[in-house]
Protein backbone atom coordinates (compact mmCIF):
# COMPACT_ATOMS: atom_id res chain seq x y z
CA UNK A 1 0.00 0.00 0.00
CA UNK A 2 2.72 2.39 0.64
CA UNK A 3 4.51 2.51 -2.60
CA UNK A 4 1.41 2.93 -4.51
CA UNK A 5 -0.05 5.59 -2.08
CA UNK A 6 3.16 7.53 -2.79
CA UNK A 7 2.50 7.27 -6.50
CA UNK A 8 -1.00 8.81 -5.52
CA UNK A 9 0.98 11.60 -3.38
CA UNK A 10 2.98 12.63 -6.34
CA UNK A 11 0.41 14.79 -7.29
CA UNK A 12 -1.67 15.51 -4.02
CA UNK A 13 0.26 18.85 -3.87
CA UNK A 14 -1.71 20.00 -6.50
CA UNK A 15 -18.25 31.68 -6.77
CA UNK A 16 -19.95 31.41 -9.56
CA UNK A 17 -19.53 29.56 -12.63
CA UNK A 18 -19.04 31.76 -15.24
CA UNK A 19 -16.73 33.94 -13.60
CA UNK A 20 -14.20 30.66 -13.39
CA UNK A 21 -14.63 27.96 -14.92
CA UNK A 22 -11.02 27.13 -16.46
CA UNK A 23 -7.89 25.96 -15.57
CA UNK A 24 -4.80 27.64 -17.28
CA UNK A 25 -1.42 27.64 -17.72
CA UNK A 26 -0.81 30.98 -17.07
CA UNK A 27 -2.60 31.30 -14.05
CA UNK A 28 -2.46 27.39 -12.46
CA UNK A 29 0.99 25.68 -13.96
CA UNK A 30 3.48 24.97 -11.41
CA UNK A 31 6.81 26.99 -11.36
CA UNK A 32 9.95 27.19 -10.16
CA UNK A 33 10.55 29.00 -6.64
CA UNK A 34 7.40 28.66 -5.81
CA UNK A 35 6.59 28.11 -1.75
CA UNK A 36 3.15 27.40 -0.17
CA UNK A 37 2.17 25.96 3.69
CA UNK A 38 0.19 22.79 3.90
CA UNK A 39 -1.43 21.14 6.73
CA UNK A 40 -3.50 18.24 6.97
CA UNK A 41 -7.22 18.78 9.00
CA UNK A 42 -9.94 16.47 9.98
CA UNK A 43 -11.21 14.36 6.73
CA UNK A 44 -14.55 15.47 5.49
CA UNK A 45 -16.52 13.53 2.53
CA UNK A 46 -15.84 15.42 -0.68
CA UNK A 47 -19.66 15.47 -1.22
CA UNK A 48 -21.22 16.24 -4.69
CA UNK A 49 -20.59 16.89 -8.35
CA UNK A 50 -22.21 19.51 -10.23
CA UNK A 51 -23.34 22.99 -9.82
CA UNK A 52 -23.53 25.53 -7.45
CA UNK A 53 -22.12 23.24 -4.06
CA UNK A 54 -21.43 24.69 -0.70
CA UNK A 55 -18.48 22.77 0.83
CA UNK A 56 -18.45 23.75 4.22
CA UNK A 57 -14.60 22.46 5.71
CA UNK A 58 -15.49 25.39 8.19
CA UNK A 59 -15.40 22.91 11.66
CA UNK A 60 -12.15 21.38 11.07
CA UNK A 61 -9.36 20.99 13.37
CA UNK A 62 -5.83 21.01 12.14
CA UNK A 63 -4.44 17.65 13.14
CA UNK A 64 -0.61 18.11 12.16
CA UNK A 65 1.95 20.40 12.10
CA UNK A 66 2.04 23.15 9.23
CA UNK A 67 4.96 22.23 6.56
CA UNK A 68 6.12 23.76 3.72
CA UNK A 69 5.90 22.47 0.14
CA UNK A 70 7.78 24.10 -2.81
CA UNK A 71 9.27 23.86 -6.36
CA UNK A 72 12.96 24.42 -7.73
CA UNK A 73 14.28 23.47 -11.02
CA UNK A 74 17.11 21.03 -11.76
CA UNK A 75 20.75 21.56 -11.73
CA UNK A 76 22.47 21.52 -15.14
CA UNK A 77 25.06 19.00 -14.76
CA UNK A 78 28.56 19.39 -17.00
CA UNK A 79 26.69 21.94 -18.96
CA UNK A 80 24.31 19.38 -20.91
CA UNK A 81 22.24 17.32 -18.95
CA UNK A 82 19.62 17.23 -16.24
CA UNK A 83 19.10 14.85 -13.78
CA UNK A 84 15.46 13.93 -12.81
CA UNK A 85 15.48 10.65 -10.67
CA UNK A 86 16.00 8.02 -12.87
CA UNK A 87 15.46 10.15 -16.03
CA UNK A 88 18.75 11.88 -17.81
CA UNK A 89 17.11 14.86 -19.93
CA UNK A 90 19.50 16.35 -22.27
CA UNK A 91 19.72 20.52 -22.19
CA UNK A 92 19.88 20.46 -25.94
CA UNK A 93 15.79 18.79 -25.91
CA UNK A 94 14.86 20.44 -22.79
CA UNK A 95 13.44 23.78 -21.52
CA UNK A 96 14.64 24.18 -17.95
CA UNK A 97 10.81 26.42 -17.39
CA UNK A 98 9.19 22.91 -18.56
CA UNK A 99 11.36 21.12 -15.53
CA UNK A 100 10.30 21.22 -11.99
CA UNK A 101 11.12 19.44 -9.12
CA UNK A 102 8.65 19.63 -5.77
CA UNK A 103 9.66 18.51 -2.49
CA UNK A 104 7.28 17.47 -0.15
CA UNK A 105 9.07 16.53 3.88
CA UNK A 106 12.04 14.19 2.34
CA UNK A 107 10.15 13.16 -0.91
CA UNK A 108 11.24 14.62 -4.11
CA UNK A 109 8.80 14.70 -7.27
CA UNK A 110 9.58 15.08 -10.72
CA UNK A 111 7.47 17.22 -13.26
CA UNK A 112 7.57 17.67 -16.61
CA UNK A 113 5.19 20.09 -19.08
CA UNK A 114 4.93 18.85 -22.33
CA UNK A 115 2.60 20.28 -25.23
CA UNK A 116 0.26 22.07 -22.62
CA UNK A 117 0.28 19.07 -20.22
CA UNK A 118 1.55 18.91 -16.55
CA UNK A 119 3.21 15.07 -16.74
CA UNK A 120 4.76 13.12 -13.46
CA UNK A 121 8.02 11.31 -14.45
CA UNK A 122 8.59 9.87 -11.08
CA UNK A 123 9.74 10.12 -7.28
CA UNK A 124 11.96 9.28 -4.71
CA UNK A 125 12.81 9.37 -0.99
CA UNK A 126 15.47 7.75 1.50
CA UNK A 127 13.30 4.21 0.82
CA UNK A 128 11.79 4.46 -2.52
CA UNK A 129 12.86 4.91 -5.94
CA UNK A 130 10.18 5.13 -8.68
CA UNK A 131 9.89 6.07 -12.28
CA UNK A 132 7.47 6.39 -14.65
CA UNK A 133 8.33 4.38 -17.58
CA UNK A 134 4.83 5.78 -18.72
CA UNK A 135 4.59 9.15 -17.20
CA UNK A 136 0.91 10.24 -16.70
CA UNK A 137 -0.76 13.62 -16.78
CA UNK A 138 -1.58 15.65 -14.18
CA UNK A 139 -3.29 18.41 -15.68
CA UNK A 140 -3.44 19.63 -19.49
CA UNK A 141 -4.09 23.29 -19.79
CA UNK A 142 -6.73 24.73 -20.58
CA UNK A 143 -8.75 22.64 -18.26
CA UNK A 144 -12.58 23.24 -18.62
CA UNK A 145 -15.74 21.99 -16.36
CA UNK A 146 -16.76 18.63 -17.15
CA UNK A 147 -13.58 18.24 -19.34
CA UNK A 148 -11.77 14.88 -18.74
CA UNK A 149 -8.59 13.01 -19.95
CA UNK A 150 -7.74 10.10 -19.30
CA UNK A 151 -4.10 7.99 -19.62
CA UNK A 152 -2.60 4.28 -19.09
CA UNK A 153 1.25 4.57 -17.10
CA UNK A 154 3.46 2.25 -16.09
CA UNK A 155 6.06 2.37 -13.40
CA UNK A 156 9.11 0.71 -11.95
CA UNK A 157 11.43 1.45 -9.12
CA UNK A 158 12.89 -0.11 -5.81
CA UNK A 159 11.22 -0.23 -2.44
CA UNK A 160 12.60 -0.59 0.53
CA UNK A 161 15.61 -2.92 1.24
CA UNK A 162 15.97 -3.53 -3.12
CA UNK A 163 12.62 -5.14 -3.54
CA UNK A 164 11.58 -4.14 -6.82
CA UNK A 165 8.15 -3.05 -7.78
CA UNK A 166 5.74 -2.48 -10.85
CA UNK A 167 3.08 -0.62 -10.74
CA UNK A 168 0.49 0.08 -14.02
CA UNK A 169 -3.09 1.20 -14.30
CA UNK A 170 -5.08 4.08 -15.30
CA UNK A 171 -5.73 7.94 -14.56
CA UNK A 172 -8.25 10.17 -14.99
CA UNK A 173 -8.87 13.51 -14.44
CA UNK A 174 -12.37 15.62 -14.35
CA UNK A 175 -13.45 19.63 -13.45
CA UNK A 176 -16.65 17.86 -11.79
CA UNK A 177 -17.88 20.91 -9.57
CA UNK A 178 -18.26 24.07 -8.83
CA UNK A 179 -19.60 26.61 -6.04
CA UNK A 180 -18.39 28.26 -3.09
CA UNK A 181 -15.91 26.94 -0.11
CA UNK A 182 -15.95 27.62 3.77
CA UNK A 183 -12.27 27.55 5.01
CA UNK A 184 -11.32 26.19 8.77
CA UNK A 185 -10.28 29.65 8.97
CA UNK A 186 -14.54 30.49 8.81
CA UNK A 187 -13.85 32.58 5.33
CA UNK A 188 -15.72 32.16 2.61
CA UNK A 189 -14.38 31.81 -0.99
CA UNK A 190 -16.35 32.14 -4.28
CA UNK A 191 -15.37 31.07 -8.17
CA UNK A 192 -13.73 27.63 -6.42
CA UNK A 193 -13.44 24.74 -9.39
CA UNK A 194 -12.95 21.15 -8.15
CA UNK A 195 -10.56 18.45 -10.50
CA UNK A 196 -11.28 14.66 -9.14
CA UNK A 197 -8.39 12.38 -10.07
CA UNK A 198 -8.69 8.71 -10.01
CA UNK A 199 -6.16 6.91 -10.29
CA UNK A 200 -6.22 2.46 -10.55
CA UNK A 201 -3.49 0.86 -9.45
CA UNK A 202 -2.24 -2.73 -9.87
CA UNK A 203 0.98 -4.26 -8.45
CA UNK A 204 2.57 -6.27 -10.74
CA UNK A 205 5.75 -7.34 -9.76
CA UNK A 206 7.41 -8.18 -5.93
CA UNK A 207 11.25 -9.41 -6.29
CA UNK A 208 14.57 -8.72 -5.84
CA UNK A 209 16.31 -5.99 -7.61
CA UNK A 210 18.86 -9.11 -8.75
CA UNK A 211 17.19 -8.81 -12.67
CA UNK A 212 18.62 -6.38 -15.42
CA UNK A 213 15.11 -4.41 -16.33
CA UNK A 214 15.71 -5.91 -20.18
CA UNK A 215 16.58 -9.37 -18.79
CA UNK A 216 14.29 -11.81 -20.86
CA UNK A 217 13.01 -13.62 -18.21
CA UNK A 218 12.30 -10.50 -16.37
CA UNK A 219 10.06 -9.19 -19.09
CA UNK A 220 8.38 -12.40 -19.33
CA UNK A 221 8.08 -12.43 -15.62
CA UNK A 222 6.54 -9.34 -15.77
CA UNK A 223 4.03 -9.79 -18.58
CA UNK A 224 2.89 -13.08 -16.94
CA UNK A 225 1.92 -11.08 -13.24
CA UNK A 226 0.14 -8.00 -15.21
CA UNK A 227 -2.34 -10.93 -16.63
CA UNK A 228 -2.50 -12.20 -13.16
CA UNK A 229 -3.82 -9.02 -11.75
CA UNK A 230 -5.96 -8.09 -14.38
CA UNK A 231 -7.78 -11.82 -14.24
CA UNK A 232 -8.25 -11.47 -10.61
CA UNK A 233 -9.28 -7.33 -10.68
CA UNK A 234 -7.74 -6.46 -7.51
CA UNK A 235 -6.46 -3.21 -7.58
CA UNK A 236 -5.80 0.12 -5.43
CA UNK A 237 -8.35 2.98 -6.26
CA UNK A 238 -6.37 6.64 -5.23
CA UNK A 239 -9.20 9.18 -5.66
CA UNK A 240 -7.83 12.71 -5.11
CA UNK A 241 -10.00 16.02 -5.08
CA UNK A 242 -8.28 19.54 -5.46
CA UNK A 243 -10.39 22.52 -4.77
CA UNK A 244 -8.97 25.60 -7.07
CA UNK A 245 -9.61 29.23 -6.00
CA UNK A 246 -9.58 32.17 -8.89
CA UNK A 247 -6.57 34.11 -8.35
CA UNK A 248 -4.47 31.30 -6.80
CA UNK A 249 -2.04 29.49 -8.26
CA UNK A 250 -2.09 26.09 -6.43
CA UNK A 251 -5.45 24.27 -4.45
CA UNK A 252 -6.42 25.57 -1.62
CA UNK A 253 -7.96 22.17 0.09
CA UNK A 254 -7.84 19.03 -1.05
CA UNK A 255 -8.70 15.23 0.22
CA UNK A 256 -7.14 11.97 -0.64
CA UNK A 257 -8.89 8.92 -0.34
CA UNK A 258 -7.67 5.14 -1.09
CA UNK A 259 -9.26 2.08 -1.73
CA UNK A 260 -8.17 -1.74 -1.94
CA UNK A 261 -11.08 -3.23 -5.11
CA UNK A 262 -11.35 -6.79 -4.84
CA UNK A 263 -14.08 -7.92 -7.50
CA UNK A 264 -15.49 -4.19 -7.76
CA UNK A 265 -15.63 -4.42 -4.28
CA UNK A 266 -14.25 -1.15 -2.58
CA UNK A 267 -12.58 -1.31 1.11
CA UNK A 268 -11.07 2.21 2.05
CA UNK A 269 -8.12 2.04 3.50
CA UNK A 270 -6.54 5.78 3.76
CA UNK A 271 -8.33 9.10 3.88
CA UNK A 272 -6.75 12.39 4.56
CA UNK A 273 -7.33 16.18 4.09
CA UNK A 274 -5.15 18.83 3.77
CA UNK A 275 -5.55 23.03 3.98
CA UNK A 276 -3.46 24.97 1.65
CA UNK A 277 -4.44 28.56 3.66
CA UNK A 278 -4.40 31.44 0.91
CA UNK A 279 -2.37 33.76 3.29
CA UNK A 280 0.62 31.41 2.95
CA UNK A 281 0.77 30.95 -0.93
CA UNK A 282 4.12 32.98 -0.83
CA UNK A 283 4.58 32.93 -4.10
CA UNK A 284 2.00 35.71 -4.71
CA UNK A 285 4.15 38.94 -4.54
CA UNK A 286 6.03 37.39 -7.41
CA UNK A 287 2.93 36.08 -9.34
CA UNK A 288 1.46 38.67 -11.68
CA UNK A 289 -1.18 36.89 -13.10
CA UNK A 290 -2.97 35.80 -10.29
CA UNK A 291 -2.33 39.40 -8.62
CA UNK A 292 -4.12 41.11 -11.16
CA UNK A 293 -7.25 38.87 -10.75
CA UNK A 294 -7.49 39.30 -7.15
CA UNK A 295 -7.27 42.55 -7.43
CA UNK A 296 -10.07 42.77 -9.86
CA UNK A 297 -11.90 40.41 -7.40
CA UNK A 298 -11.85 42.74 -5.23
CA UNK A 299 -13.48 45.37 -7.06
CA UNK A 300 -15.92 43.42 -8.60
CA UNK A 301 -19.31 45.07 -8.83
CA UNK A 302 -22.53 43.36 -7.47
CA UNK A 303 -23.91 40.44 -9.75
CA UNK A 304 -25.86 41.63 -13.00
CA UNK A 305 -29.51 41.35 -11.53
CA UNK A 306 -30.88 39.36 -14.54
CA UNK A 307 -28.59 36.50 -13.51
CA UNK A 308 -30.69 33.36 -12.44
CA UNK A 309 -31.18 34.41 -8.22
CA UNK A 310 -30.78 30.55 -7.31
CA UNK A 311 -27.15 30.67 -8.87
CA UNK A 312 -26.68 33.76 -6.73
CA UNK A 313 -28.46 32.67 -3.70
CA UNK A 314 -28.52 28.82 -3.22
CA UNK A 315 -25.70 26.07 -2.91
CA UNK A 316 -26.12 23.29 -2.03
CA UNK A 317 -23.74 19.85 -0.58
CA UNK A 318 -24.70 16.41 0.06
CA UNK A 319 -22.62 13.28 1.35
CA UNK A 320 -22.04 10.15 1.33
CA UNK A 321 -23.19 8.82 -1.64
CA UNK A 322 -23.88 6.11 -1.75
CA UNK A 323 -25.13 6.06 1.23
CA UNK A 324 -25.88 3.47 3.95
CA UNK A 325 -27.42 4.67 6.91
CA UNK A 326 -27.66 8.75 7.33
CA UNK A 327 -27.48 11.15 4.55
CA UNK A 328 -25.96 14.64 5.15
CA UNK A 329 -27.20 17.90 3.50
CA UNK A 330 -25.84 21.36 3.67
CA UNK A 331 -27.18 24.32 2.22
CA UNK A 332 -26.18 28.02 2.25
CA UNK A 333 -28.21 31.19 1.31
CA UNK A 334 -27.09 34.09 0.55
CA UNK A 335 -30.66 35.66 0.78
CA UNK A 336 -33.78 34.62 2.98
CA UNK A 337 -35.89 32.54 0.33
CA UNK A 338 -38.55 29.63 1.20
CA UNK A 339 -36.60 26.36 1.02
CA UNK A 340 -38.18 22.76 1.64
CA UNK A 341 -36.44 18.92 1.04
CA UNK A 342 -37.81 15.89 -0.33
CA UNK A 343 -36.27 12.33 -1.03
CA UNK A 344 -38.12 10.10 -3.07
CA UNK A 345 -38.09 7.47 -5.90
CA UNK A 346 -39.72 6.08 -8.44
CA UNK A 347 -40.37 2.70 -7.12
CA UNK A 348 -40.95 3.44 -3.48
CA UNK A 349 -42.42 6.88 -3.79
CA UNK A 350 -41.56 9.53 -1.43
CA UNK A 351 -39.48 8.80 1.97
CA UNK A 352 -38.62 12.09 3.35
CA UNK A 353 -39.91 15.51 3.44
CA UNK A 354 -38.89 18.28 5.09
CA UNK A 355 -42.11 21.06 5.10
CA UNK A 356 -40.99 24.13 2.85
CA UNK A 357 -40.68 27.28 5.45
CA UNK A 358 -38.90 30.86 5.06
CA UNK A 359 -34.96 30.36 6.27
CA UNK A 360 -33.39 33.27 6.82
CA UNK A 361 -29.97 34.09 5.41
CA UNK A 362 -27.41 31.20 6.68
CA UNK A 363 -26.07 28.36 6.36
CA UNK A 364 -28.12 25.14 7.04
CA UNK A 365 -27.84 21.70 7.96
CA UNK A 366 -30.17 18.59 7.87
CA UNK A 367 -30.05 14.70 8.08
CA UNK A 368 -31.93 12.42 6.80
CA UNK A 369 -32.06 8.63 8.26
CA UNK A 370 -31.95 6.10 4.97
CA UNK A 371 -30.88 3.02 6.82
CA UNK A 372 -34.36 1.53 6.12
CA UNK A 373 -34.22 2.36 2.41
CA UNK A 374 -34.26 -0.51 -0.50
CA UNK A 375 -31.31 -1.00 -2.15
CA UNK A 376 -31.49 1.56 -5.25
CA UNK A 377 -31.77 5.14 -6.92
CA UNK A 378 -33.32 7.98 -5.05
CA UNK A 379 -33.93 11.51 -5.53
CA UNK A 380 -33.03 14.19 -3.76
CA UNK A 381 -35.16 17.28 -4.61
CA UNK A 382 -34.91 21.10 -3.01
CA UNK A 383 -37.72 23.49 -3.81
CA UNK A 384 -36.27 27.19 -3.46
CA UNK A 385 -38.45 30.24 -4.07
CA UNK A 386 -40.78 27.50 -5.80
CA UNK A 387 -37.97 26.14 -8.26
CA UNK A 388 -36.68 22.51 -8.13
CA UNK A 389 -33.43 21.49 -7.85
CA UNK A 390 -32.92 17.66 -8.18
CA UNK A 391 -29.87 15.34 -7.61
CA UNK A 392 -29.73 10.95 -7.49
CA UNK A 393 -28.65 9.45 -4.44
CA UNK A 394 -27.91 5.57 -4.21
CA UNK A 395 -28.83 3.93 -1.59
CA UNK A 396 -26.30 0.50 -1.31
């Protein structure tokens, strides 16, 4: 679990719609120099996809010790090479902006942009070694809402005491929601964008490091385990979400979350969150780009009034899903409006209503007890000022 959690980590560093709704490469690529402060809080369920979300991360405790994460290029070694763990990149066929290295505690990672897309090439530490003989994507610029990519890697490397490891699967990455944040500071952020990454895992390969990597036997080895893995589907699901603020570089909160699948059967075995708290992205005084739009954030002028008053007003969270026993709902208003709950479905009619009544300006919470429910699809519906909002929940 903990070399492919670490292949997970090697990219964990990383309002209203309109107003954001892309991520660039002008405004979001990682760069050299750069320093920002992370700490990991309490875990708190992602919640939904879509439109218009409240994620309310407003009640969490800080449960480590603030560290700092930054970015530095590579040295140029004898004038015409870099180094980047176990790849040798010549200066000739290399832009030193396009090369990055992160360090994370005692964990280096290596980045490369290539053709407008943010790939990992590998990592390493005191007891790992990996490389990405397949490097996958971490982010292709532009990035749109409800864009996705997704890419096969491979990987190789040593792991503790010279056991070697191979690692191959699939990523993919999706702009799956938007809406408005509460920090554990109590602030409240607007134009926040949310990428999920996935990423599947398989172990292929558990031996000593005794075997040249183009022995025969060693490829055939190899080849022979991948169709064991694949025939048996068990595999490590990493799902990472990064929640991106306009005018800032780099998330500002993010959660990690792994799984072991055994027959598309999912066991979690790691969550985590982590706070990336705006007033320590350094790297601002020295980032025009992202200067310029928080300064016209903070002279924006008050919303057009023919926009649609939910998308002003109303956000909305909900969490787990699927769900076993309670379902969570969170709702925020940014104006006193008539709001009232109902959770029903087409087989089993309606379950659960909470009575429309006036709410004043706030932020809300309910809960809703679905440990009775049948197995199956559900919907969640919110009538605000009279219009319907409607999301599926699955009940397992």
């Amino acid at each position: 679990m903990g070399k492919s959690l670490l292949l997970l980590l090697s990219f964990s560093f990383f309002s209203t719609f309109w107003a954001f709704s892309q991520i660039t490469y002008k405004n979001n690529c990682i760069r050299s120099g750069d320093e920002i402060i992370k700490e990991q809080v309490e875990f708190k369920d992602p919640g939904r996809s879509g439109e218009n979300v409240i994620w309310n991360f407003s009640e969490l405790k800080a449960i480590n010790s603030k560290y700092k994460l930054s970015f530095h290029s590579p040295c140029l070694i004898n004038d015409s090479i870099y180094i980047m763990g176990c790849d040798t990149l010549l200066k000739e066929n290399s832009d030193i902006n396009n090369l990055i290295i992160g360090k994370e505690h005692s964990t280096m990672y290596y980045y490369q942009v290539k053709n407008d897309t943010l790939f990992c090439l590998g990592h390493e530490n005191p007891i790992t070694l990996m490389h990405n003989t397949i490097p996958f994507p971490l982010m292709t610029y532009p990035f749109d809402y409800k864009q996705r990519i997704e890419h096969k890697f491979e990987s190789e490397g040593i792991h503790s005491s010279q056991s070697g490891t191979n690692t191959f699967g699939n990523i993919s990455i999706e702009s799956d929601a938007y809406g408005k944040m509460i920090l554990p500071t109590g602030d409240t952020l607007n134009h926040v964008v949310r990428i999920k990454t996935t990423q599947l895992i398989n172990d292929t390969l558990y031996i000593k490091n005794n075997i040249g990597p183009n022995d025969i036997s060693n490829i055939f080895l190899r080849k022979q385990l991948k169709k064991k893995v694949e025939k048996h589907h068990k595999q490590i699901e990493a799902d990472t979400y990064s929640w991106y603020v306009q005018g800032y570089r780099y998330p500002v909160f993010e959660t990690v979350q792994a799984f072991d699948v055994i027959d598309s059967l999912k066991k979690q075995t790691f969550a985590a969150a982590y706070f990336y708290p705006p007033v320590n992205h350094y790297y601002l005084d020295d980032d025009l780009d992202n200067t310029i739009v928080l300064d016209s954030l903070n002279n924006e002028k008050a919303p057009n009034i023919l926009t649609n008053w939910i998308n002003q007003n109303f956000s909305h969270n909900f969490w787990p899903n699927p769900v076993s026993t309670e379902l969570n709902i969170e709702y925020k208003l940014e104006q006193g409006a008539n709001v009232g709950i109902t959770l029903y479905s087409s087989v089993h009619g309606i379950v659960k209503i909470i009575p429309v009544k006036y709410m004043d300006m706030g932020l809300y919470r309910e809960t809703i007890d679905c440990s009775t429910l049948f197995p199956g699809a559900y919907i969640i519906q919110f009538n605000v000022e009279n219009e319907l909002i409607s999301n599926i929940v699955l009940k397992k």
